[in-house]
N, C-alpha and C. Protein backbone atom coordinates (compact mmCIF):
# COMPACT_ATOMS: atom_id res chain seq x y z
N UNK A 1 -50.37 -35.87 -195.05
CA UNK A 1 -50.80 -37.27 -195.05
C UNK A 1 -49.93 -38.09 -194.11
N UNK A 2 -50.72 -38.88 -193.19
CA UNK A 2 -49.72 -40.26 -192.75
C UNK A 2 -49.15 -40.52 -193.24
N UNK A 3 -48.12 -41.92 -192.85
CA UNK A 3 -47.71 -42.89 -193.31
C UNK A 3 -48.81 -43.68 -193.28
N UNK A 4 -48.76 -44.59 -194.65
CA UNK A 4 -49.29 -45.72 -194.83
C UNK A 4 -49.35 -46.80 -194.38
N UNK A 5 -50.66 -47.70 -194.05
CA UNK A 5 -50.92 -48.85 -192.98
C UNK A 5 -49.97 -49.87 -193.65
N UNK A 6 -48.93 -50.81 -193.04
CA UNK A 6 -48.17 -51.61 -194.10
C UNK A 6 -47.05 -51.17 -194.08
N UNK A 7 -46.64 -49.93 -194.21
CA UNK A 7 -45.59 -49.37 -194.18
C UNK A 7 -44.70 -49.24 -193.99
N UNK A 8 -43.20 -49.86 -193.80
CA UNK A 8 -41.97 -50.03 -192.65
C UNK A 8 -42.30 -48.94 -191.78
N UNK A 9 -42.21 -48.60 -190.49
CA UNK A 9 -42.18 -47.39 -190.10
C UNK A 9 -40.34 -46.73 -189.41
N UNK A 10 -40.12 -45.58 -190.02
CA UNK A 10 -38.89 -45.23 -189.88
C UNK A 10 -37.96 -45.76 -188.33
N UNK A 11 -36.98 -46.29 -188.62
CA UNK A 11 -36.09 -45.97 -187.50
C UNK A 11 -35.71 -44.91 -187.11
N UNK A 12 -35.27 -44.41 -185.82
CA UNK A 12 -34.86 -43.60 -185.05
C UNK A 12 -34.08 -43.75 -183.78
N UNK A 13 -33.48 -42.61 -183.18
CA UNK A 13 -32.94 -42.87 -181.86
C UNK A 13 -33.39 -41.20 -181.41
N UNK A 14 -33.54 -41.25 -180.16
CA UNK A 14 -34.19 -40.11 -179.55
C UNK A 14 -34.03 -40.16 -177.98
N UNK A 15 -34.03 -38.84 -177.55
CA UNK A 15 -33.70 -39.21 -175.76
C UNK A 15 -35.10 -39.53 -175.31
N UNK A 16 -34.97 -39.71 -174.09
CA UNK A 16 -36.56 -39.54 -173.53
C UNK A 16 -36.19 -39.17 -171.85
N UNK A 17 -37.58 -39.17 -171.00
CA UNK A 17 -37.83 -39.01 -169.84
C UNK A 17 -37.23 -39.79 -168.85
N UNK A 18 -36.70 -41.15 -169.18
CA UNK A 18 -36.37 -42.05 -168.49
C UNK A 18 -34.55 -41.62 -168.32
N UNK A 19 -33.82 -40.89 -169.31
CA UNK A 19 -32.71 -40.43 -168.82
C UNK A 19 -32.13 -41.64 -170.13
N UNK A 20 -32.42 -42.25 -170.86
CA UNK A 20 -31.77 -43.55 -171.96
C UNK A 20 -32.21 -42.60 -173.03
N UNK A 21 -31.44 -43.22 -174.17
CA UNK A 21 -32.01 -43.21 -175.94
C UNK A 21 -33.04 -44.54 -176.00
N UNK A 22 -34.11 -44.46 -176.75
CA UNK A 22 -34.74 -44.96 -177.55
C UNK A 22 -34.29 -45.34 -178.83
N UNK A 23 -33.67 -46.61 -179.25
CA UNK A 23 -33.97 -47.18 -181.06
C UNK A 23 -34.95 -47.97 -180.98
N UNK A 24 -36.17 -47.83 -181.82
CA UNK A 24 -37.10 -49.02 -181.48
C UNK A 24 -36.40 -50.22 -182.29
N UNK A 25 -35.79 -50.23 -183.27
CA UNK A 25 -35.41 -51.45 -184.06
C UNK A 25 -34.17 -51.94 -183.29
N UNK A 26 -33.66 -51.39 -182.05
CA UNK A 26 -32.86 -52.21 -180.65
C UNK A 26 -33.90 -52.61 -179.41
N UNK A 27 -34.28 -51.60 -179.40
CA UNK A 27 -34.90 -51.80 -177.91
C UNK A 27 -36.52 -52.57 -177.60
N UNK A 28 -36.81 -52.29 -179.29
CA UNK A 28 -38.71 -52.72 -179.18
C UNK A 28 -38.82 -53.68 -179.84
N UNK A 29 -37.63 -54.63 -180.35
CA UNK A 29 -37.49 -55.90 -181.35
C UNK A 29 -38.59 -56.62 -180.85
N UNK A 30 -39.30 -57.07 -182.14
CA UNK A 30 -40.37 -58.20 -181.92
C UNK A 30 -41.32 -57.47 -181.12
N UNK A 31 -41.85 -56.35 -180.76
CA UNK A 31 -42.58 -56.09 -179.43
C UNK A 31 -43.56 -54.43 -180.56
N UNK A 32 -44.60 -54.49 -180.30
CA UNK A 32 -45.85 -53.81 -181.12
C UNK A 32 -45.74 -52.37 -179.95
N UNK A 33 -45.91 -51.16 -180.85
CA UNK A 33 -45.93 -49.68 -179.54
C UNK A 33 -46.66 -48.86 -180.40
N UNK A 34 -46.84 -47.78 -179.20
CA UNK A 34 -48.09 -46.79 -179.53
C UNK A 34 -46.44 -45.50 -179.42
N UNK A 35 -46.80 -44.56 -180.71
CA UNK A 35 -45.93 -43.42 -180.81
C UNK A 35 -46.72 -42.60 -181.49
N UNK A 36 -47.02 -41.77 -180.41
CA UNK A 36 -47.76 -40.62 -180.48
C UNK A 36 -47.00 -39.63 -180.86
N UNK A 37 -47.29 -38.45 -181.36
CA UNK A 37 -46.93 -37.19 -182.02
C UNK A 37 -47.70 -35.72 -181.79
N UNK A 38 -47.25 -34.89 -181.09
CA UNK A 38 -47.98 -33.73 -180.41
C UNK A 38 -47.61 -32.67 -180.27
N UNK A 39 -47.97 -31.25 -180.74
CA UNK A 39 -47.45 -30.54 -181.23
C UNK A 39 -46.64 -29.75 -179.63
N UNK A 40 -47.38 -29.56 -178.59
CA UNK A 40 -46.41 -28.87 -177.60
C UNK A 40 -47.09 -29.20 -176.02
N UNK A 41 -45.79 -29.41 -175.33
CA UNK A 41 -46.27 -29.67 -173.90
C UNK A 41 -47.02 -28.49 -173.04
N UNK A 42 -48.15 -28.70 -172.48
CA UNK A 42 -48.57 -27.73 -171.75
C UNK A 42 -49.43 -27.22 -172.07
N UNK A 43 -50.18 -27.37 -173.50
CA UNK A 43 -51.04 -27.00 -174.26
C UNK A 43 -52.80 -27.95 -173.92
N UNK A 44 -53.58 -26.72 -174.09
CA UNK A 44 -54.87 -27.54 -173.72
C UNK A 44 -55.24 -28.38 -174.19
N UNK A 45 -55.03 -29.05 -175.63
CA UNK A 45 -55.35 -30.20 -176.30
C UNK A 45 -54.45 -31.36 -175.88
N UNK A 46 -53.08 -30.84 -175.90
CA UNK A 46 -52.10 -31.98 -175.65
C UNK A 46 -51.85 -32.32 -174.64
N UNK A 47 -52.15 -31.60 -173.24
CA UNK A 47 -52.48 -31.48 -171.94
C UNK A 47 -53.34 -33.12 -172.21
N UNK A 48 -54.76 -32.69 -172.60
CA UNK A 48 -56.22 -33.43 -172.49
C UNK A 48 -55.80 -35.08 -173.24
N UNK A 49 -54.71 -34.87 -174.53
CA UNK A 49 -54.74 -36.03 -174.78
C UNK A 49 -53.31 -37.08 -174.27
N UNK A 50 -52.59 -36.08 -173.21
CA UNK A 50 -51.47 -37.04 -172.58
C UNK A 50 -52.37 -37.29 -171.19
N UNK A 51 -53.02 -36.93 -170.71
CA UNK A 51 -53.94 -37.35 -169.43
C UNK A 51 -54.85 -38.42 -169.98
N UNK A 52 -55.39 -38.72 -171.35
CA UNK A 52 -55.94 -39.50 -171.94
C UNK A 52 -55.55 -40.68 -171.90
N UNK A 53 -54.64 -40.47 -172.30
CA UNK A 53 -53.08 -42.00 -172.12
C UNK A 53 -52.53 -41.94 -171.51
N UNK A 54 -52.81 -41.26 -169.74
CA UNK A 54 -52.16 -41.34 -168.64
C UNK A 54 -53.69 -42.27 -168.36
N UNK A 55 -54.95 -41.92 -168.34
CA UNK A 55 -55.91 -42.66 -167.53
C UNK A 55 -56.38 -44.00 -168.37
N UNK A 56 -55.83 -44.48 -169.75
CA UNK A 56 -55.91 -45.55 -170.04
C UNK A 56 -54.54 -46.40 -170.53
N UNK A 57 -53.90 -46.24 -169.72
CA UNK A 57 -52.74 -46.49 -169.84
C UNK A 57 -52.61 -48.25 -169.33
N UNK A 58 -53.41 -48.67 -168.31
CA UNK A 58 -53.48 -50.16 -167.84
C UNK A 58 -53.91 -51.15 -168.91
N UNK A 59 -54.85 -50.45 -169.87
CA UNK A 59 -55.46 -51.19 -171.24
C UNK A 59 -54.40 -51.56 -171.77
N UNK A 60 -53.52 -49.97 -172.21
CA UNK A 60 -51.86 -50.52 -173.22
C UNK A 60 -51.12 -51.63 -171.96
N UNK A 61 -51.12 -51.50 -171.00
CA UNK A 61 -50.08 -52.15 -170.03
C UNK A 61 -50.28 -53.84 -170.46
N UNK A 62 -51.58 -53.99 -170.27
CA UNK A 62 -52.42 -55.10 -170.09
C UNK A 62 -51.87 -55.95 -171.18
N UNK A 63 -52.13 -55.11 -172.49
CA UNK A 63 -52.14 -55.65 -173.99
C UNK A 63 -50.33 -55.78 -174.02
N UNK A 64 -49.47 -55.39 -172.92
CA UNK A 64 -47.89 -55.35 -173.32
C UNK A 64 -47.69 -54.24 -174.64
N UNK A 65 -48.32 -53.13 -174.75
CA UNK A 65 -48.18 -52.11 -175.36
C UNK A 65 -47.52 -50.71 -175.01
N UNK A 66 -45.97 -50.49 -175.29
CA UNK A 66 -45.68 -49.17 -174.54
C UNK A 66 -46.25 -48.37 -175.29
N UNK A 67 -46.08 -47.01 -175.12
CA UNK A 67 -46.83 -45.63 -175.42
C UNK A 67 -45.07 -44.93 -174.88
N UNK A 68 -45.21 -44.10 -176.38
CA UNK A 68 -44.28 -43.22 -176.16
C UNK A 68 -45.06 -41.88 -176.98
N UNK A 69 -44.57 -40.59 -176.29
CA UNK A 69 -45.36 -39.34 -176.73
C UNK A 69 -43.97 -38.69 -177.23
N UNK A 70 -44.10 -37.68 -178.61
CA UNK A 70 -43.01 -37.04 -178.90
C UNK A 70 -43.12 -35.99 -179.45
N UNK A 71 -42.37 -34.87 -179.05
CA UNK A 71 -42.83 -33.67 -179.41
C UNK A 71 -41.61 -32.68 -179.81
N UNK A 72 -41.62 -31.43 -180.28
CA UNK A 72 -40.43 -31.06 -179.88
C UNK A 72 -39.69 -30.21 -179.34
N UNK A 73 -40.67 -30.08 -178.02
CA UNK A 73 -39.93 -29.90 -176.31
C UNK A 73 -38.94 -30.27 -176.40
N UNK A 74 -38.37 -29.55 -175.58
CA UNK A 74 -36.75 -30.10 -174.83
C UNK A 74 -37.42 -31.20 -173.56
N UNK A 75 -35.89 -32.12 -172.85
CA UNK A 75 -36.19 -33.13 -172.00
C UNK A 75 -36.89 -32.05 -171.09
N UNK A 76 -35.83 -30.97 -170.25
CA UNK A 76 -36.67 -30.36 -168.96
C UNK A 76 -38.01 -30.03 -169.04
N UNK A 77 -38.09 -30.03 -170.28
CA UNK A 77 -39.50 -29.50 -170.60
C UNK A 77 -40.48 -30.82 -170.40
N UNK A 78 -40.61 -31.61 -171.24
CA UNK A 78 -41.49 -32.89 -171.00
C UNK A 78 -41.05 -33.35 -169.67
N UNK A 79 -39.70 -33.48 -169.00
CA UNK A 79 -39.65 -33.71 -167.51
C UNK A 79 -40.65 -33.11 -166.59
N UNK A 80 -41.15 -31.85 -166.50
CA UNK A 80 -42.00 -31.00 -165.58
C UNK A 80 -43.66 -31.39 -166.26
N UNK A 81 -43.59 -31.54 -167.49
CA UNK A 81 -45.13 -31.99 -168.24
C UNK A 81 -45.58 -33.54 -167.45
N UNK A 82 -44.12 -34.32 -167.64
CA UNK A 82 -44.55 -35.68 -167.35
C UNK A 82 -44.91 -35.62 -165.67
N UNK A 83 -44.44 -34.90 -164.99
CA UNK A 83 -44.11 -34.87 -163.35
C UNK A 83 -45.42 -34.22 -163.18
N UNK A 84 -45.91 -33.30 -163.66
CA UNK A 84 -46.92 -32.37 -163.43
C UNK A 84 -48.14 -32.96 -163.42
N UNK A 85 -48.22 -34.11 -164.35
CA UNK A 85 -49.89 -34.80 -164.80
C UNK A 85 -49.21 -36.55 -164.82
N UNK A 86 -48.16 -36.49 -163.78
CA UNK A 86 -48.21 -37.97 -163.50
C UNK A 86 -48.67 -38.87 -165.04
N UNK A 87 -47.46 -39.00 -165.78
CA UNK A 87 -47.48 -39.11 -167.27
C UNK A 87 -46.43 -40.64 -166.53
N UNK A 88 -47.36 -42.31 -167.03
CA UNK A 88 -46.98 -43.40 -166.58
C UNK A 88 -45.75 -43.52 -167.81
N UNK A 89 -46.02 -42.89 -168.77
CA UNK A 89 -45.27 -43.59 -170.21
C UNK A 89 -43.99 -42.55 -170.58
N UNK A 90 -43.07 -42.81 -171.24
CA UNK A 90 -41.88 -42.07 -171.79
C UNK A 90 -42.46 -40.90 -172.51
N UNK A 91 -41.76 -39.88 -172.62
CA UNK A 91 -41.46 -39.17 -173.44
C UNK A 91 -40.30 -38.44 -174.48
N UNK A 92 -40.35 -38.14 -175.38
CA UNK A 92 -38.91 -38.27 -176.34
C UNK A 92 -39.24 -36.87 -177.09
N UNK A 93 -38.11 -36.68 -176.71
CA UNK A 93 -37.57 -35.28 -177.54
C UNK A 93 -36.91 -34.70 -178.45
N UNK A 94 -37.95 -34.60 -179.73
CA UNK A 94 -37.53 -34.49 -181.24
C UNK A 94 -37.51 -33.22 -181.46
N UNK A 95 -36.02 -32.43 -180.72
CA UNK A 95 -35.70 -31.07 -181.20
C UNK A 95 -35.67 -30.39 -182.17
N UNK A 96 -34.91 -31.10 -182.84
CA UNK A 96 -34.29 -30.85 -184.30
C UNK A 96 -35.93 -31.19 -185.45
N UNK A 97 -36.74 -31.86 -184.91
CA UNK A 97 -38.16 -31.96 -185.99
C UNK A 97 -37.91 -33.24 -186.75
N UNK A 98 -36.53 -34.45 -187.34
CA UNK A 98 -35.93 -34.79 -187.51
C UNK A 98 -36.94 -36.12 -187.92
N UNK A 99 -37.73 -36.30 -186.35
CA UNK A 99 -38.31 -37.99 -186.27
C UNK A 99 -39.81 -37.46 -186.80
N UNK A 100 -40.21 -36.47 -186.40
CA UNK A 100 -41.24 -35.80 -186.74
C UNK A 100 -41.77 -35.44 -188.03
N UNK A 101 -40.48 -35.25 -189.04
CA UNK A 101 -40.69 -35.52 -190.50
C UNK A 101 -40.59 -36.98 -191.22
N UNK A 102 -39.79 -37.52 -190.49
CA UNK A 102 -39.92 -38.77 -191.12
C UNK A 102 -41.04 -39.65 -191.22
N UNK A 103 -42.20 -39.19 -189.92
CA UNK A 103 -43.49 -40.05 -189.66
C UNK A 103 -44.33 -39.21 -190.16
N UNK A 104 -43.84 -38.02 -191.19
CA UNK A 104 -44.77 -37.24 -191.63
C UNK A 104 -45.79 -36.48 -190.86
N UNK A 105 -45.19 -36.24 -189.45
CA UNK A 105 -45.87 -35.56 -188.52
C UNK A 105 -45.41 -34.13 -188.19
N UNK A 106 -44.79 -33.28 -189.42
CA UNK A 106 -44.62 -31.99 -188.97
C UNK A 106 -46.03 -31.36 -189.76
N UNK A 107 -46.31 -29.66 -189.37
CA UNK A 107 -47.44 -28.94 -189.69
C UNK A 107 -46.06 -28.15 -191.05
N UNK A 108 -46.82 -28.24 -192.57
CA UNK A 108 -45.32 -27.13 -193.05
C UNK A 108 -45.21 -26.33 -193.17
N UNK A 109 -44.24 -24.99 -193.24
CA UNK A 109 -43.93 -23.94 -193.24
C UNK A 109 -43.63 -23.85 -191.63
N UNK A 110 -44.60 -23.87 -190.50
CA UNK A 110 -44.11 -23.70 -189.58
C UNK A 110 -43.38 -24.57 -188.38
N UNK A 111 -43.45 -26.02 -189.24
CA UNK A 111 -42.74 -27.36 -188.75
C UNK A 111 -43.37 -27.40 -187.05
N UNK A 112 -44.35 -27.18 -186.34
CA UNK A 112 -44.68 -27.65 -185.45
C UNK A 112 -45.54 -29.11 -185.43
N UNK A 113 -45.41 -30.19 -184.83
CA UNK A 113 -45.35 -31.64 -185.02
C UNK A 113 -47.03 -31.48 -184.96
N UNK A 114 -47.74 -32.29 -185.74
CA UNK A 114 -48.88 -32.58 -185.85
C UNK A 114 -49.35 -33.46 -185.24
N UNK A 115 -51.15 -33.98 -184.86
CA UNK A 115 -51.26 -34.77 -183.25
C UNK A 115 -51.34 -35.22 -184.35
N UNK A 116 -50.90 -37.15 -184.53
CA UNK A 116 -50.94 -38.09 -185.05
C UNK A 116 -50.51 -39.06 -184.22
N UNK A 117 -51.46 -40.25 -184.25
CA UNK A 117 -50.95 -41.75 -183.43
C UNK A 117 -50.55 -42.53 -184.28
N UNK A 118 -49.48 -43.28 -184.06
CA UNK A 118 -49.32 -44.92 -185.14
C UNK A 118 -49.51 -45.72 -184.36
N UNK A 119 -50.14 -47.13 -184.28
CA UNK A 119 -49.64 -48.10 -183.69
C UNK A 119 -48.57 -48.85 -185.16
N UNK A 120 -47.53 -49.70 -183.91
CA UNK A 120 -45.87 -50.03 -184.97
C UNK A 120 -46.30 -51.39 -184.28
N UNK A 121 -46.58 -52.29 -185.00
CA UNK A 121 -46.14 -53.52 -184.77
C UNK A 121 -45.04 -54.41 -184.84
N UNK A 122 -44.89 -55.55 -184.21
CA UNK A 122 -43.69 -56.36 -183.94
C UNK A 122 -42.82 -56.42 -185.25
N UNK A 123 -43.47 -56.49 -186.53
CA UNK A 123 -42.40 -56.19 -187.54
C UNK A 123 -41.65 -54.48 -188.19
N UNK A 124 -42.27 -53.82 -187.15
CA UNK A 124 -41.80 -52.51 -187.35
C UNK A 124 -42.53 -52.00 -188.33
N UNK A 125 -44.04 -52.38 -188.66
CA UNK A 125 -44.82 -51.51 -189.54
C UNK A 125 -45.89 -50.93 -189.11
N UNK A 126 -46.49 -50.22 -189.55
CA UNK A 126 -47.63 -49.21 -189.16
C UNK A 126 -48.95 -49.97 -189.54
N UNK A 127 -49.65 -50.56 -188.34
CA UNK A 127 -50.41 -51.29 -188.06
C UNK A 127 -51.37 -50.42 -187.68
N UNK A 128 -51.63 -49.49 -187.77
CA UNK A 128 -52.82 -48.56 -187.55
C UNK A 128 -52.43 -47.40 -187.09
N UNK A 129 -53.16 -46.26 -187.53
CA UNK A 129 -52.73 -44.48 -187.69
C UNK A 129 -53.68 -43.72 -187.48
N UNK A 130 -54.18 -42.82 -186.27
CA UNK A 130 -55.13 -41.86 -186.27
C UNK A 130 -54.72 -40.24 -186.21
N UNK A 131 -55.20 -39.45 -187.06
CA UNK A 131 -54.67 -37.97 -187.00
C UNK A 131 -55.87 -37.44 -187.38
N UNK A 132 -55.95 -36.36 -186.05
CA UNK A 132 -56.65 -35.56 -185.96
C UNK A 132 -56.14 -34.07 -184.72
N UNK A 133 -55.83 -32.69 -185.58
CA UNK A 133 -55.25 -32.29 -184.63
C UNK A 133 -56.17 -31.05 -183.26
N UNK A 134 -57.16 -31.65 -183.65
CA UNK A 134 -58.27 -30.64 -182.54
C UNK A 134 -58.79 -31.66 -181.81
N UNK A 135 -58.94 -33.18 -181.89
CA UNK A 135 -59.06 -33.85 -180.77
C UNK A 135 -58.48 -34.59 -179.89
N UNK A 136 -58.74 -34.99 -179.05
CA UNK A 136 -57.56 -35.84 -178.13
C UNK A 136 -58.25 -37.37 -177.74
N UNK A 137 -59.08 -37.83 -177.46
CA UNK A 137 -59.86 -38.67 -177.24
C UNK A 137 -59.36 -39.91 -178.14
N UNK A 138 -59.97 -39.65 -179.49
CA UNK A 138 -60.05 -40.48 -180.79
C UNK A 138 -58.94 -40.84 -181.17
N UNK A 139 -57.87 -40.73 -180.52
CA UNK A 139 -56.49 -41.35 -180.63
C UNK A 139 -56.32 -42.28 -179.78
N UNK A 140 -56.54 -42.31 -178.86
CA UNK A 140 -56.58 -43.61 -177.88
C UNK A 140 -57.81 -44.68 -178.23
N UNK A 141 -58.95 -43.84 -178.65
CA UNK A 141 -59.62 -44.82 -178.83
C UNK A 141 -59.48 -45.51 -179.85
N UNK A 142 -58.98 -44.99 -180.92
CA UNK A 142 -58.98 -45.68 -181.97
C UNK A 142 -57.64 -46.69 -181.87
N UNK A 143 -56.28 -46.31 -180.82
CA UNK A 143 -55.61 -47.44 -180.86
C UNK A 143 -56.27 -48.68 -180.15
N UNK A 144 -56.88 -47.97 -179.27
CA UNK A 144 -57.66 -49.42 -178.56
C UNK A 144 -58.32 -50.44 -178.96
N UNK A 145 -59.00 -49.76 -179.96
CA UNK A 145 -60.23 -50.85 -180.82
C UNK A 145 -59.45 -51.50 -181.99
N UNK A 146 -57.81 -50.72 -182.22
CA UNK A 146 -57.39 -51.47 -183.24
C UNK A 146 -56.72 -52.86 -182.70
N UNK A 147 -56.39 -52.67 -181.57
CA UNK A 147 -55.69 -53.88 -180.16
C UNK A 147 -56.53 -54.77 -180.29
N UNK A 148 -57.64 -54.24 -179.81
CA UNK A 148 -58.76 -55.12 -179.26
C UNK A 148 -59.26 -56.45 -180.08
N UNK A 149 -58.83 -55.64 -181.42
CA UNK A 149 -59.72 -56.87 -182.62
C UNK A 149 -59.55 -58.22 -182.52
């Protein structure tokens, strides 16, 4: 199960693509983000749904919405994913599974991260959640139409 709409959504700190740590409760104060959850770079689904939110990525821009994707690749690894398919948005690397349980996004027994979207709004709660792990599409769309309202 998700986290619940309403929800505080967990703090964290995590590296990413940009070469910085990520805390959203430092760095995203007051400011609403898309944190995606995906089980492995390079993969045909997760391939289809980071090109998804590479080609509607001007919508989040537009709305002042970052998009961060997290998986748990190593950096070199999402470095060559992000470089490879021209990936506009961060990526963060939850080795240890760590951020991935806390958003209730691991698979269990074999702890590989499950596709789940949150949108986190400016008070740091979970303002809308789509999981589904065989499609890629219906995660963007569904953050979009939750923006849009």
């Amino acid at each position: 199960m998700a986290l619940k709409l309403g929800q505080i959504a967990p703090d964290f700190t995590l590296k990413g693509t940009s070469g910085t740590e990520l805390k959203p409760s430092r760095d995203l104060e007051g400011k609403s983000f898309i944190l995606y959850f995906y089980p492995k770079d390079f993969t045909r689904v997760c391939t289809a749904e980071a090109c998804e939110f590479r080609d509607q990525f001007a919508a989040f821009r537009d709305l002042d919405i970052p998009v961060f994707g997290v998986s748990r690749d190593d950096l070199a690894t999402h470095e060559k994913f992000k470089k490879q398919f021209n990936l506009p948005f961060e990526l963060l690397s939850d080795t240890s599974g760590k951020v991935c349980q806390k958003y209730d996004a691991l698979v269990p027994l074999i702890k590989m991260p499950k596709r789940i979207t949150y949108l986190i709004d400016a008070e740091m709660k979970i303002a809308g959640v789509f999981s589904d792990m065989f499609e890629s599409k219906g995660h963007i769309e569904s953050m979009l139409k939750k923006l849009n309202k």
